[in-house]
N, C-alpha and C. Protein backbone atom coordinates (compact mmCIF):
# COMPACT_ATOMS: atom_id res chain seq x y z
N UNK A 1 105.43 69.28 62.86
CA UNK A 1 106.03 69.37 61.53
C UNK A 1 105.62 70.70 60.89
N UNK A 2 106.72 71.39 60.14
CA UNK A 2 106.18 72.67 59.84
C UNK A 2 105.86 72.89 58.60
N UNK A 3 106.21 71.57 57.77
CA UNK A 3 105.36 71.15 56.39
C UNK A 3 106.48 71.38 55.40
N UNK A 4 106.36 71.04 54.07
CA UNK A 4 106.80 71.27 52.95
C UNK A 4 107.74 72.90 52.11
N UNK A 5 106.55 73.61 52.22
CA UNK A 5 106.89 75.14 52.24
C UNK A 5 108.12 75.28 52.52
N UNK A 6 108.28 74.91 54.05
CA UNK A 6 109.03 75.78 55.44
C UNK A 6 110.92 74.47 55.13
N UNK A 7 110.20 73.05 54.25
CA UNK A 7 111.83 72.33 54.71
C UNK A 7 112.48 72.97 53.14
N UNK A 8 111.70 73.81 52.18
CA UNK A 8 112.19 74.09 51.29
C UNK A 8 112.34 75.34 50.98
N UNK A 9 112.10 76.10 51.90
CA UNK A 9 112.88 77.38 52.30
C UNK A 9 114.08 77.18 53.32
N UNK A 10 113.64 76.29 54.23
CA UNK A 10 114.94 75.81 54.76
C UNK A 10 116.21 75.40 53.87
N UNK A 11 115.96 74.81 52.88
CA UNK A 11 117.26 74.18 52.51
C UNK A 11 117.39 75.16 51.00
N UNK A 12 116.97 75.97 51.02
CA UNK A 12 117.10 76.95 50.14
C UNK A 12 118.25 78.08 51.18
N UNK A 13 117.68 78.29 51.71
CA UNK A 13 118.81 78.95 52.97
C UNK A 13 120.27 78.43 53.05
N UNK A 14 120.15 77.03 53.15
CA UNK A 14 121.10 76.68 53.33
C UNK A 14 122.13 76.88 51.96
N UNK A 15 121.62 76.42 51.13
CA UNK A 15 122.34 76.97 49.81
C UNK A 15 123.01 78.07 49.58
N UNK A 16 121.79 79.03 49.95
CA UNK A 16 122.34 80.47 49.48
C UNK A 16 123.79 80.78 50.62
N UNK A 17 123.90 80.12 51.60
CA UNK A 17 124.96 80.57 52.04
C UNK A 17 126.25 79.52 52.09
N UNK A 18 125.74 79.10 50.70
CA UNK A 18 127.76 78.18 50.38
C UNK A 18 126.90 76.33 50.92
N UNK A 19 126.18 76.11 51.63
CA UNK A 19 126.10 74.74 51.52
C UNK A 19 125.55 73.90 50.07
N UNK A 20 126.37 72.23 50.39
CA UNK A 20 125.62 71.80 49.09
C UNK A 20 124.83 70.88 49.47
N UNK A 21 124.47 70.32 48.57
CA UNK A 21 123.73 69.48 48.60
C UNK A 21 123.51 68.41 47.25
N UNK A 22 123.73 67.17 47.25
CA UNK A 22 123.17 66.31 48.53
C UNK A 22 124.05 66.12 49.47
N UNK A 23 123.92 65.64 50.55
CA UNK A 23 124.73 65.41 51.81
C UNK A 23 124.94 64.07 51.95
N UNK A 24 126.00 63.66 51.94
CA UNK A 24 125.71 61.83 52.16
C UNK A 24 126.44 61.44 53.43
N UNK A 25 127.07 62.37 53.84
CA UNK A 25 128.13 61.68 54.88
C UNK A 25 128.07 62.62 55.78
N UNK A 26 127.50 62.63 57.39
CA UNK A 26 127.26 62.95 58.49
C UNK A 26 128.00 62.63 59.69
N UNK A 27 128.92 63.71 60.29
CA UNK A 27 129.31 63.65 61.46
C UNK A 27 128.57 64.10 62.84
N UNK A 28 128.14 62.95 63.40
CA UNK A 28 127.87 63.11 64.61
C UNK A 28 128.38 63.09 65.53
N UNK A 29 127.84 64.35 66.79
CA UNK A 29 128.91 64.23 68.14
C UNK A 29 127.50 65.35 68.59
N UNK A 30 126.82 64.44 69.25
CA UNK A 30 125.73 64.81 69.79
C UNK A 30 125.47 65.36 71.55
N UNK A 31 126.67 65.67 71.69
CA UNK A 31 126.23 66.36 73.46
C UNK A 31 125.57 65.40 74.15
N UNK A 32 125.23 66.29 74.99
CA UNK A 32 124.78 65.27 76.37
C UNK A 32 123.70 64.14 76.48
N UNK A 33 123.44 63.59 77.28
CA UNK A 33 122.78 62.24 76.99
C UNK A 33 121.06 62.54 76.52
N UNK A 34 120.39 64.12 77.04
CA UNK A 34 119.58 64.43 76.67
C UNK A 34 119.19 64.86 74.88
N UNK A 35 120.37 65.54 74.50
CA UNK A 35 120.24 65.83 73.41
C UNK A 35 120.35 64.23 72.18
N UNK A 36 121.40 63.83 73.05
CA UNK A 36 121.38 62.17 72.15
C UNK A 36 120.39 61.61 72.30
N UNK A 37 119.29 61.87 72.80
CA UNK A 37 118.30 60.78 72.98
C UNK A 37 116.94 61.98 71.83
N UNK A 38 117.38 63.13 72.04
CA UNK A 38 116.34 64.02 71.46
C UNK A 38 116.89 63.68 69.70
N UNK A 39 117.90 63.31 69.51
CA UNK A 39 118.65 63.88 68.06
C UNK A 39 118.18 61.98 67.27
N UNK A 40 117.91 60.92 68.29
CA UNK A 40 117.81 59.84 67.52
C UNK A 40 116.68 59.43 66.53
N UNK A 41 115.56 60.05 66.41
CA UNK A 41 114.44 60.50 65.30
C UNK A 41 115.28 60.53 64.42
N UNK A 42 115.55 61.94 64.22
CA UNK A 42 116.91 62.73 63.03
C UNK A 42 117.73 61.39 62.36
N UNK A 43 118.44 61.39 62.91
CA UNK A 43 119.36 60.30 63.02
C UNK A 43 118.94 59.04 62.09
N UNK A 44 117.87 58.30 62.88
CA UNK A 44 117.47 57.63 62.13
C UNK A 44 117.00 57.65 60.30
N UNK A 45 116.18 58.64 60.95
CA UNK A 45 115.75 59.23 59.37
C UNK A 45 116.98 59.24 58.39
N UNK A 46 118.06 60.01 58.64
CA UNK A 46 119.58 60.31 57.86
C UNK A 46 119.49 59.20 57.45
N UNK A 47 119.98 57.85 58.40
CA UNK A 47 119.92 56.52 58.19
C UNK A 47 119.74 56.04 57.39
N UNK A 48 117.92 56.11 57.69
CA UNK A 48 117.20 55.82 56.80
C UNK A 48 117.34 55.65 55.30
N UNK A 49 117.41 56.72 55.15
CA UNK A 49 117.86 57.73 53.84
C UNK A 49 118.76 57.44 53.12
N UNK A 50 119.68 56.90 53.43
CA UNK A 50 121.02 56.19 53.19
C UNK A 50 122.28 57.24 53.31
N UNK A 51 121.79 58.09 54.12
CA UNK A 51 122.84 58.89 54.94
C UNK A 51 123.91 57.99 55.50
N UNK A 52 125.15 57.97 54.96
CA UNK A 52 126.62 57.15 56.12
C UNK A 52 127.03 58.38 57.28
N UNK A 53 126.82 57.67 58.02
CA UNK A 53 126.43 58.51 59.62
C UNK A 53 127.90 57.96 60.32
N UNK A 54 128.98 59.42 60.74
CA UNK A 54 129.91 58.48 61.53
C UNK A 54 129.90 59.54 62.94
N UNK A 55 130.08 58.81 63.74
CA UNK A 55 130.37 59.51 65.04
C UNK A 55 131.40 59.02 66.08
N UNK A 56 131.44 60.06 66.69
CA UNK A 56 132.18 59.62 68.03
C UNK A 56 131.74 59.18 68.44
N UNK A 57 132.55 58.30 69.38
CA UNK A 57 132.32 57.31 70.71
C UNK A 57 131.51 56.99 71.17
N UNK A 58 131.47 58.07 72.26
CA UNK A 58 129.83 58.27 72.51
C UNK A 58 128.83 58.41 72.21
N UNK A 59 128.22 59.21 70.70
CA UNK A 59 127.46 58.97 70.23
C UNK A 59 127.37 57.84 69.37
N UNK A 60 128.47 57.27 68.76
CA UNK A 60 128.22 56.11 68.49
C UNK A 60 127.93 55.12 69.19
N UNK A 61 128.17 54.42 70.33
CA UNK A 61 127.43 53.70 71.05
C UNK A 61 126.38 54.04 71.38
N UNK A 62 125.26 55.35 71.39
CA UNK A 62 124.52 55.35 71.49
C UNK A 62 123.69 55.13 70.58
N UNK A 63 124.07 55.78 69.71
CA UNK A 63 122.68 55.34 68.51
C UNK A 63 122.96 53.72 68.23
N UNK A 64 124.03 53.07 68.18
CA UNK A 64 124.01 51.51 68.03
C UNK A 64 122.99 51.15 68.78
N UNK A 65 122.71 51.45 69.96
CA UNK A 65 121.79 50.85 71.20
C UNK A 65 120.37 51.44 70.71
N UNK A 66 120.31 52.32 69.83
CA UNK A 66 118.86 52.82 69.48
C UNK A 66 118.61 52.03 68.29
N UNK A 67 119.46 51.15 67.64
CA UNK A 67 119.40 50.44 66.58
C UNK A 67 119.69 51.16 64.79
N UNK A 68 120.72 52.40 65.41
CA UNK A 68 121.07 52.93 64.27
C UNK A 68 122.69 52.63 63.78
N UNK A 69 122.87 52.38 63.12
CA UNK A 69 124.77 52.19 62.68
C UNK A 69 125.38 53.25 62.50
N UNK A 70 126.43 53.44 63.16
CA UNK A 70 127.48 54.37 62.76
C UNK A 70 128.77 53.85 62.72
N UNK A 71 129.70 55.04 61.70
CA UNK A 71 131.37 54.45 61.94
C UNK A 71 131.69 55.34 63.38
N UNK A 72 132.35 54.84 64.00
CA UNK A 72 133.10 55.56 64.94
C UNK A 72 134.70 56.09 64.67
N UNK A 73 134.49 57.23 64.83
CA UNK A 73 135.77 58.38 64.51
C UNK A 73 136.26 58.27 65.63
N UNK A 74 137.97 58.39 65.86
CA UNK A 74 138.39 58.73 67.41
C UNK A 74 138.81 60.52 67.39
N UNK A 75 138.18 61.03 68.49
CA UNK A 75 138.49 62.44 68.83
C UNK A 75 139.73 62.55 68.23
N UNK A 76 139.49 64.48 68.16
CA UNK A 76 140.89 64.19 68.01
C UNK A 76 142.19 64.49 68.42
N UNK A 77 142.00 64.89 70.09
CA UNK A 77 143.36 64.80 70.93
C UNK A 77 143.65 63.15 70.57
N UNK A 78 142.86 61.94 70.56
CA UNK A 78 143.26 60.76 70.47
C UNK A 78 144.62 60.13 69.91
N UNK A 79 144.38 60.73 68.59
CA UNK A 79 145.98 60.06 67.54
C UNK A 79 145.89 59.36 67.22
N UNK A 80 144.42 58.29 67.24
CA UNK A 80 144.36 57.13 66.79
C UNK A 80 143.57 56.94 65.45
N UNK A 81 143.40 56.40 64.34
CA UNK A 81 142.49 56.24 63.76
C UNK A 81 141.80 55.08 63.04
N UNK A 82 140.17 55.33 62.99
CA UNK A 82 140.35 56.87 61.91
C UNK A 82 139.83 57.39 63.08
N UNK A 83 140.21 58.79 62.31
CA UNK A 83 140.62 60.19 63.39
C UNK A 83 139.29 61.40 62.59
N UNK A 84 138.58 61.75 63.30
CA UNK A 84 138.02 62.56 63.13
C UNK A 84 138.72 63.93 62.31
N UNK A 85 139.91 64.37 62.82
CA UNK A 85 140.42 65.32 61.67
C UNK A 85 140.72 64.77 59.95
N UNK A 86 141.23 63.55 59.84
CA UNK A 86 141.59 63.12 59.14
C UNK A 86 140.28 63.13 57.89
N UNK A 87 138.94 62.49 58.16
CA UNK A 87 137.80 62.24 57.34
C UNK A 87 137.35 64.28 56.81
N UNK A 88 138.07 64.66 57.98
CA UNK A 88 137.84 66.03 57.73
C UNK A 88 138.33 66.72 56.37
N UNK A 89 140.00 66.75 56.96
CA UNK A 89 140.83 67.05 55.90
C UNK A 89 140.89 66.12 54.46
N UNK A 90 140.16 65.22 54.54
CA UNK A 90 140.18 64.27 53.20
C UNK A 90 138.83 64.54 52.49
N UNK A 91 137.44 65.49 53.30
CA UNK A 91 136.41 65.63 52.75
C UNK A 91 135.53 64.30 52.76
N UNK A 92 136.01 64.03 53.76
CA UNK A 92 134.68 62.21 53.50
C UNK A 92 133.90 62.72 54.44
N UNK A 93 133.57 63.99 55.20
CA UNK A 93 132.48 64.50 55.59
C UNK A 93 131.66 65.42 55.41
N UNK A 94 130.13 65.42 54.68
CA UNK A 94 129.69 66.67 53.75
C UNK A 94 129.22 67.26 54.99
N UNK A 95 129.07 67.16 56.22
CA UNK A 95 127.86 67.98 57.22
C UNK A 95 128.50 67.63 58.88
N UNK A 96 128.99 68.35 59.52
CA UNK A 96 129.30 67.92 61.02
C UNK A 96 127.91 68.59 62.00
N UNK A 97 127.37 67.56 62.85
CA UNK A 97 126.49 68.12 63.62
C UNK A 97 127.48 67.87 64.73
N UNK A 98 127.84 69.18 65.94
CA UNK A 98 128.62 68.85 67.11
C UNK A 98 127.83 69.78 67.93
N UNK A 99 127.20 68.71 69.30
CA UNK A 99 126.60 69.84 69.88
C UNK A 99 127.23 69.91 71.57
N UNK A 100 127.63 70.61 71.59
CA UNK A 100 128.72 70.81 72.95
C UNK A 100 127.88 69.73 73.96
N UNK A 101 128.88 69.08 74.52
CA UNK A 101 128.59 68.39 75.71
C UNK A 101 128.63 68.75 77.50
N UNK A 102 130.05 69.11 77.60
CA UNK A 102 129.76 69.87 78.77
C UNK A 102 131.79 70.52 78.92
N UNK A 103 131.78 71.21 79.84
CA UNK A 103 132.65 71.76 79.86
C UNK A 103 134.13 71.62 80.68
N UNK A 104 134.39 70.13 80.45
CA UNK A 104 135.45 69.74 80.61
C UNK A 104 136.47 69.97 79.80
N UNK A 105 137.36 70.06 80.10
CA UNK A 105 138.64 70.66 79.26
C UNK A 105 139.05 69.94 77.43
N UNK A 106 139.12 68.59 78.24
CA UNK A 106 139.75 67.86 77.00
C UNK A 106 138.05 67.78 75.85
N UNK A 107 136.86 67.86 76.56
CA UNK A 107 135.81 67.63 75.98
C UNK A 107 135.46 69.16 74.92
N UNK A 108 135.75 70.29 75.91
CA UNK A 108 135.84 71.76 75.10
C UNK A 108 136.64 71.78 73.94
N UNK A 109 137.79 71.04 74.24
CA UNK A 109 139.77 71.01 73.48
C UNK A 109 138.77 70.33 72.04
N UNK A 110 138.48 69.05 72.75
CA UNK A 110 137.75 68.11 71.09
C UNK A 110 137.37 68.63 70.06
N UNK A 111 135.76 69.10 71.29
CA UNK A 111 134.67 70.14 70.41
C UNK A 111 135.15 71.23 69.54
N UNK A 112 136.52 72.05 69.75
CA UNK A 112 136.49 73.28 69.57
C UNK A 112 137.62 72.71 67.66
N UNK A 113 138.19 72.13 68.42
CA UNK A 113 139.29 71.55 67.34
C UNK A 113 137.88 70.70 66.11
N UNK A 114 137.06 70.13 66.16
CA UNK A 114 136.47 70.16 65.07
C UNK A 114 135.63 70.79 64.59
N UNK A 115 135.18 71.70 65.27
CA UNK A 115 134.03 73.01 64.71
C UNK A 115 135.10 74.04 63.85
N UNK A 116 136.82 74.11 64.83
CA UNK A 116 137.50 74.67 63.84
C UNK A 116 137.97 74.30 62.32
N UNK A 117 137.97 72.97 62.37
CA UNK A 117 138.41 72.26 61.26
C UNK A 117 137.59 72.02 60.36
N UNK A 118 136.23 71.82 60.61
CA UNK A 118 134.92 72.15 59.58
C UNK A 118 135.08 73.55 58.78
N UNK A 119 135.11 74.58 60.03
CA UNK A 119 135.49 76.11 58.97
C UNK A 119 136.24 75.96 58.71
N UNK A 120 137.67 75.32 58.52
CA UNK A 120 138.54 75.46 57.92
C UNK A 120 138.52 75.14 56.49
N UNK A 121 138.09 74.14 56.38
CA UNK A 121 137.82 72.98 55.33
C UNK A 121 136.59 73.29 54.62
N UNK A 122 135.38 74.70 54.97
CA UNK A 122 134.32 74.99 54.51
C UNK A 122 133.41 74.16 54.84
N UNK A 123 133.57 72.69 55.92
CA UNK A 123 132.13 72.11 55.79
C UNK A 123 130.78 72.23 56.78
N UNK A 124 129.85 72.11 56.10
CA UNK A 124 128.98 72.82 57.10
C UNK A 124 128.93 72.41 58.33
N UNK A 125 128.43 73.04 58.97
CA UNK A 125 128.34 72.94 60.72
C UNK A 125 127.12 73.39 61.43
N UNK A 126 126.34 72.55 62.25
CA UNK A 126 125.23 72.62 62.65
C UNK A 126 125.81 72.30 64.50
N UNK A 127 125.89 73.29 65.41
CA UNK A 127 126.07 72.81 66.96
C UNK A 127 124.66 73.07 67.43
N UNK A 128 123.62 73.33 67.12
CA UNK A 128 122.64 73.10 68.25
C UNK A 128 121.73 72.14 67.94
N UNK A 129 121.07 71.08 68.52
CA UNK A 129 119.85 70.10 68.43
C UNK A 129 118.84 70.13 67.44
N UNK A 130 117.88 71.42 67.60
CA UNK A 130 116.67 71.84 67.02
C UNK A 130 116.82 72.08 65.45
N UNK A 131 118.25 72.76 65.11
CA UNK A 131 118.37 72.92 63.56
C UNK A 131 119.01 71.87 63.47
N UNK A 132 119.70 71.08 63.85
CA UNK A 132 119.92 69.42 63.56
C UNK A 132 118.77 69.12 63.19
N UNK A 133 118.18 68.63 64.04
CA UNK A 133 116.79 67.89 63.61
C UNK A 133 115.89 68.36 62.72
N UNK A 134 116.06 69.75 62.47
CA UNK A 134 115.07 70.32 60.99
C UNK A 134 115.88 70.10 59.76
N UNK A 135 117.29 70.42 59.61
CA UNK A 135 118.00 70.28 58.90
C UNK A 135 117.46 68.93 58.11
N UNK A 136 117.67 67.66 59.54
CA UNK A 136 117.52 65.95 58.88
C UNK A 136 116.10 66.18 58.44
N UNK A 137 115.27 66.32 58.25
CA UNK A 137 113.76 66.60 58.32
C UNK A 137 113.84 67.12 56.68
N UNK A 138 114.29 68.19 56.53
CA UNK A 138 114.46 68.89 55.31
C UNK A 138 115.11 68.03 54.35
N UNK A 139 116.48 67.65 54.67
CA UNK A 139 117.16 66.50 54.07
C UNK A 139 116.77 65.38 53.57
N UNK A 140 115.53 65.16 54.52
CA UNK A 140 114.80 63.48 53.96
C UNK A 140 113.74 63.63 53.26
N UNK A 141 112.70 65.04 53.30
CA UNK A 141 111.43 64.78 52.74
C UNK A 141 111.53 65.98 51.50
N UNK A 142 112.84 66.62 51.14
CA UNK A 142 112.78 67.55 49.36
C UNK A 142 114.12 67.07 48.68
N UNK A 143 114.23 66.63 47.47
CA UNK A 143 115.16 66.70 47.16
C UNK A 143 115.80 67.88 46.51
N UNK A 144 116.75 67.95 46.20
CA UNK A 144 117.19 69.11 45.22
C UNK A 144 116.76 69.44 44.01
N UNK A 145 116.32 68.60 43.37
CA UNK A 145 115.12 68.50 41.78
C UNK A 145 113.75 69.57 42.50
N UNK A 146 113.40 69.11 43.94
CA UNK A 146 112.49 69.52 44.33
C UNK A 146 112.30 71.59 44.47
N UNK A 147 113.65 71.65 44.58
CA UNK A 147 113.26 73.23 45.24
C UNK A 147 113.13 74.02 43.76
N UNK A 148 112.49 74.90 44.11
CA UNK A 148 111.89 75.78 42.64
C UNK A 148 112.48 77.01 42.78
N UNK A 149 113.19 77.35 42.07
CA UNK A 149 113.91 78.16 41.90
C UNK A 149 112.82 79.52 41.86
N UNK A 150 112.99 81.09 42.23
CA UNK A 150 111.89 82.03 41.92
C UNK A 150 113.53 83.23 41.68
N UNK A 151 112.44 83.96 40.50
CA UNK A 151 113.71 85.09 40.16
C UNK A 151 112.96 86.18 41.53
N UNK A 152 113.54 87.08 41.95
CA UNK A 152 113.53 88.19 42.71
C UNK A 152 111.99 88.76 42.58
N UNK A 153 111.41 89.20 41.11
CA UNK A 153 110.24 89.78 41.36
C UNK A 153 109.18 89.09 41.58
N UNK A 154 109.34 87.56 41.52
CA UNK A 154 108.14 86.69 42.14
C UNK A 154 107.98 86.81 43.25
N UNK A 155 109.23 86.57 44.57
CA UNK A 155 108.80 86.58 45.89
C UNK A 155 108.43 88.02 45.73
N UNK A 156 108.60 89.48 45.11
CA UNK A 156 107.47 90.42 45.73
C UNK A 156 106.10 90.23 45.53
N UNK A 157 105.52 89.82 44.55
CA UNK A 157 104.44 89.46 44.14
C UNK A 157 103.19 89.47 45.82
């Protein structure tokens, strides 16, 4: 743990570049079976938290089996819903974590079509594991009351 300091410079970061906060609604699509098993800490915590956590398929059956709830979104070559573009374009998702799975066509086609549709739509986007899991970390233990604002000539100090 890299302490207090470090999740509130973290999510000070995140601010300064267009994210908000609070986050209540989390898209998961967690890559390969290693990273889903590394990302279910996180996860939980969100949970915890009273983060509404929805994911795909696959990650949704997985974290069910870790004893976490999610909605399940259908991809979205699918057509079925609810549809992962759809929660997109309607904003019922403040945060997409998508962390590539492997490089099958229709699995690249998925991935690429909602990392595009997040930038489209401005919402944030997290694809690798490690800032997932600091991100949730940061998310659960400062709130926004919490971060202290400093004008410019304090941090020289």
């Amino acid at each position: 743990c890299l302490g207090d300091d470090f999740d509130e410079a973290f999510l000070k970061a995140l601010l300064s570049v267009g994210n908000r906060l609070p986050v209540k609604n989390v898209l998961l699509s967690t890559g390969p079976i290693e990273q889903k098993a590394e990302f279910v800490p996180a996860a939980r915590a969100l949970y915890e938290h009273g983060i509404k956590l929805y994911a795909t398929a696959g990650t949704a059956e997985f974290m069910r089996q870790a004893g976490i709830e999610t909605e399940t979104l259908h991809w979205p070559l699918e057509k079925a819903s609810p549809n992962v573009l759809e929660y997109l374009a309607e904003r019922k998702i403040d945060l997409v974590i998508n962390i590539p799975k492997n490089f099958q066509e229709e699995e690249l086609t998925n991935d690429y079509i909602i990392r595009r549709k997040a930038v489209d739509f401005a919402i944030p986007l997290i694809t690798e594991v490690q800032l997932a899991k600091r991100f949730a970390h940061a998310v659960t233990h400062k709130r926004l009351e919490d971060l202290h604002i400093k004008s410019w000539e304090e941090y020289g100090k």
